[in-house]
Protein backbone atom coordinates (compact mmCIF):
# COMPACT_ATOMS: atom_id res chain seq x y z
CA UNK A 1 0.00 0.00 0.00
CA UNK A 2 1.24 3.55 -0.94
CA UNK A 3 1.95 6.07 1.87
CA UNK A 4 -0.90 8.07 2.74
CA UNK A 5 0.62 12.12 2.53
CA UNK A 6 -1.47 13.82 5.39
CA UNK A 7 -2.84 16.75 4.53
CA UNK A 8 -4.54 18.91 7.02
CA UNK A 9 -8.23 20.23 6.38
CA UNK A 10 -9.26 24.10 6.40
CA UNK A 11 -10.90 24.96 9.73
CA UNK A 12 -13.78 26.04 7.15
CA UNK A 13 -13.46 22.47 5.41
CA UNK A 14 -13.75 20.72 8.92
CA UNK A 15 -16.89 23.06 9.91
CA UNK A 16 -18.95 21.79 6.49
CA UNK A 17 -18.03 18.62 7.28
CA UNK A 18 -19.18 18.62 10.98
CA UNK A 19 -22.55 20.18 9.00
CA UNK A 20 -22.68 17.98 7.01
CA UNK A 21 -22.73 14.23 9.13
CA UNK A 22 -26.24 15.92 10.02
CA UNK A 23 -27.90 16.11 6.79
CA UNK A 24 -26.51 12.74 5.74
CA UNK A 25 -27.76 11.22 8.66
CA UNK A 26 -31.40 12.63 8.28
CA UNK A 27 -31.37 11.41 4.51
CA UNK A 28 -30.08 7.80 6.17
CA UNK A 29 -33.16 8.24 8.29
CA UNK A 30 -35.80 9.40 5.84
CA UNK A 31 -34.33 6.45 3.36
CA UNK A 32 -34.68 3.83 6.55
CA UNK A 33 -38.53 4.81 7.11
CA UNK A 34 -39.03 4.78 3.77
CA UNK A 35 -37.91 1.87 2.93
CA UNK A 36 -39.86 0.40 5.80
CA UNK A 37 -42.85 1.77 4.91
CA UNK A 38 -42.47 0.59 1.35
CA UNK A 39 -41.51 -2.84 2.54
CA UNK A 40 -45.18 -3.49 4.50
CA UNK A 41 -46.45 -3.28 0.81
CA UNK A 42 -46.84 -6.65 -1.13
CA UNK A 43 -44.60 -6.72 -4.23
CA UNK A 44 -41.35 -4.87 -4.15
CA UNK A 45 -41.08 -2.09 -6.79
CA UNK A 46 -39.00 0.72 -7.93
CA UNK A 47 -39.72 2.47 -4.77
CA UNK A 48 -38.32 -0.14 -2.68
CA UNK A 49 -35.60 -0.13 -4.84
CA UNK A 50 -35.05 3.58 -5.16
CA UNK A 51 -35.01 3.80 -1.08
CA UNK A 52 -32.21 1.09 -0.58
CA UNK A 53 -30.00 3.35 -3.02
CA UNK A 54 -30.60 6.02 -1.35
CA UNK A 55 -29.90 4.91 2.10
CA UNK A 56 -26.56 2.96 0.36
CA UNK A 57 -25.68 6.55 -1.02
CA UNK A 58 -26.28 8.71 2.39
CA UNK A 59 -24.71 5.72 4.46
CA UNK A 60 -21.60 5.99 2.03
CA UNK A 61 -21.45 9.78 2.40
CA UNK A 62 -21.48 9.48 6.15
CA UNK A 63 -19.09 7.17 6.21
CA UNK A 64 -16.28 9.00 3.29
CA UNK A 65 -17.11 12.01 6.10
CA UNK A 66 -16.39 10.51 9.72
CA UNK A 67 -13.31 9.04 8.15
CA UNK A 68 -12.35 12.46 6.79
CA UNK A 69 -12.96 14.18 10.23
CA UNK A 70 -10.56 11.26 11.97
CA UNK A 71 -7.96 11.49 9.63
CA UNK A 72 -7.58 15.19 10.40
CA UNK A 73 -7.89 14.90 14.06
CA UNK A 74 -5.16 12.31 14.13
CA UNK A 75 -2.55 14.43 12.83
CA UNK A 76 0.48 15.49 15.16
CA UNK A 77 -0.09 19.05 14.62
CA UNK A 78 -2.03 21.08 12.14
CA UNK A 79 -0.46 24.47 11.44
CA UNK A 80 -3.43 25.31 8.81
CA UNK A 81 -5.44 27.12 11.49
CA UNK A 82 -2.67 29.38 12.62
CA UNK A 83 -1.74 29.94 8.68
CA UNK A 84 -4.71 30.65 7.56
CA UNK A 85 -6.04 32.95 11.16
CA UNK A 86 -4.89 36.90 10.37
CA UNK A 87 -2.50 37.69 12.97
CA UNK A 88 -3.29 40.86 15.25
């Protein structure tokens, strides 16, 4: 495996992403019900369907995103905040 070059996030960057795990984890919710609800039906249609890729997709985006926030707060030191801060 190739070494992994760590690269340390914008304070901005890290605030979406914080934002962010929210809204993917309503979607992962909405998908859930949904696809609960659609399951009580009889056949299994393109609704069913639609809802399990969906809650794939949002679970996947949560995921990529609580890896991303660990990766940056296991780095040794992150001189991007005091870069990127205007000194007084």
């Amino acid at each position: 495996m190739a070494l992994m070059k760590r690269v340390a996030l914008a304070p901005r960057a890290v605030r979406q992403l914080r934002r962010v795990r929210s809204v993917y984890t309503g979607g992962m919710v909405l998908s859930l019900l949904g696809l609960i609800l659609q399951l009580d039906r009889a056949p299994a249609g393109r609704q069913t369907e639609i809802a399990a890729v969906l809650l794939v997709a949002f679970t996947a985006l949560f995921g990529l995103t609580v890896v991303q926030l660990w990766r940056h707060t296991r780095t040794s030191h992150c001189s991007t905040a005091k870069r990127l801060t205007p000194s007084a």
